[in-house]
Protein backbone atom coordinates (compact mmCIF):
# COMPACT_ATOMS: atom_id res chain seq x y z
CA UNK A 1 133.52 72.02 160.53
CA UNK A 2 130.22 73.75 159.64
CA UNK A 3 130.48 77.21 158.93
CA UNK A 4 127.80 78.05 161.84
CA UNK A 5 129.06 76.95 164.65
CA UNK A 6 125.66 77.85 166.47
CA UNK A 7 123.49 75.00 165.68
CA UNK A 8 126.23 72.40 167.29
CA UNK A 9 126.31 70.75 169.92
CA UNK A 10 129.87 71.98 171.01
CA UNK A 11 127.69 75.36 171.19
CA UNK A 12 124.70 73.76 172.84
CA UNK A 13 127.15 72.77 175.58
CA UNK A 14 129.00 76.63 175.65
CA UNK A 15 125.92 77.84 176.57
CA UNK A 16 125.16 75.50 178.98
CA UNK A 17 128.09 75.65 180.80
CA UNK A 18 128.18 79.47 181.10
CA UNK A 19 124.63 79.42 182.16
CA UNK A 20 125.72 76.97 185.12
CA UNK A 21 128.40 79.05 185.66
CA UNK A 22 126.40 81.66 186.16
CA UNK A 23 123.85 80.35 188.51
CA UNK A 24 126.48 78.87 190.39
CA UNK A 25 128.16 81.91 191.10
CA UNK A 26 124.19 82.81 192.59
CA UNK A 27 124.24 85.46 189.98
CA UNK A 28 120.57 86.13 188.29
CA UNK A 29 121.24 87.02 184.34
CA UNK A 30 120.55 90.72 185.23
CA UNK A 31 122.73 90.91 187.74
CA UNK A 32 125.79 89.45 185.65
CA UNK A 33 124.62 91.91 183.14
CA UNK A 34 124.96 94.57 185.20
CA UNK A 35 128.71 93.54 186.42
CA UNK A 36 129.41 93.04 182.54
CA UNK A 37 127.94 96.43 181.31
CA UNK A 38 125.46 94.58 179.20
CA UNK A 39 121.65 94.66 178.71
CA UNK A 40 120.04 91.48 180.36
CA UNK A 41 119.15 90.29 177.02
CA UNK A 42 123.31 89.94 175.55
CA UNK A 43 123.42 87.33 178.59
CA UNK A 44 119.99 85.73 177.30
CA UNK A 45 121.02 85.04 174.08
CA UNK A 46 124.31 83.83 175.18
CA UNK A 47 122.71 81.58 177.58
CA UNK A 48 120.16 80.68 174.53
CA UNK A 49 123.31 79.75 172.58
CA UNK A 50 122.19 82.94 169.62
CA UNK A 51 124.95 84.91 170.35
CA UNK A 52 128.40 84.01 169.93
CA UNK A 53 131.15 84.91 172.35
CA UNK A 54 134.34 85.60 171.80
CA UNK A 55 137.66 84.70 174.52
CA UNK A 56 137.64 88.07 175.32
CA UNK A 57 134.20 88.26 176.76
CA UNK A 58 134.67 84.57 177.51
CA UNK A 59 136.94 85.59 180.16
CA UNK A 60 135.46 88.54 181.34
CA UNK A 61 132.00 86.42 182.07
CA UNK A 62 134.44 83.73 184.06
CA UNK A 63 135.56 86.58 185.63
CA UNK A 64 132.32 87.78 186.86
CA UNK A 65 131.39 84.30 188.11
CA UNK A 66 134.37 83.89 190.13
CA UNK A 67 135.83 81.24 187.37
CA UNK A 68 139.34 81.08 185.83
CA UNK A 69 138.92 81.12 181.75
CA UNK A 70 141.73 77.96 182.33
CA UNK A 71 138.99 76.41 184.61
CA UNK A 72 135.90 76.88 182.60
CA UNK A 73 137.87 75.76 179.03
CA UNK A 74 139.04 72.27 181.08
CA UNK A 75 135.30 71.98 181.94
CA UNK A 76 134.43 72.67 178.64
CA UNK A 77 136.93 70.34 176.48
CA UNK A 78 135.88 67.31 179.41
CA UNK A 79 132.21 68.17 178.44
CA UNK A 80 132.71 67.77 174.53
């Protein structure tokens, strides 16, 4: 496994899938920002796959979308 995950493809997909999440949910990236206590640009560079998130804020983000973490991990592992 490369030692930066953020130029794979399992990330490309991470990012992707929170991003859909998100706009699913009808949220705009400030708005989840604001419902995460984050600056606009945290969700950007998730979204951009930059940033890496951890399970904690993982679930919190699910949470914010209205998405179980069990949910959005299933989605995930089918989309790898």
């Amino acid at each position: 496994m490369p030692s930066n995950t953020l130029y794979t493809k399992e990330n490309e997909v991470l990012s992707r899938l929170i991003r859909d999440m998100r706009t699913a949910a009808g949220l705009t990236q400030a708005s989840c920002a604001e419902a995460l206590g984050k600056p606009q640009s945290y969700v950007s560079k998730i979204e951009g796959g930059s940033q890496r998130i951890d399970l904690l804020q993982l679930r919190d983000y699910c949470h914010v979308c209205g998405v179980s973490l069990t949910v959005f991990v299933r989605r995930f592992e089918s989309s790898i």
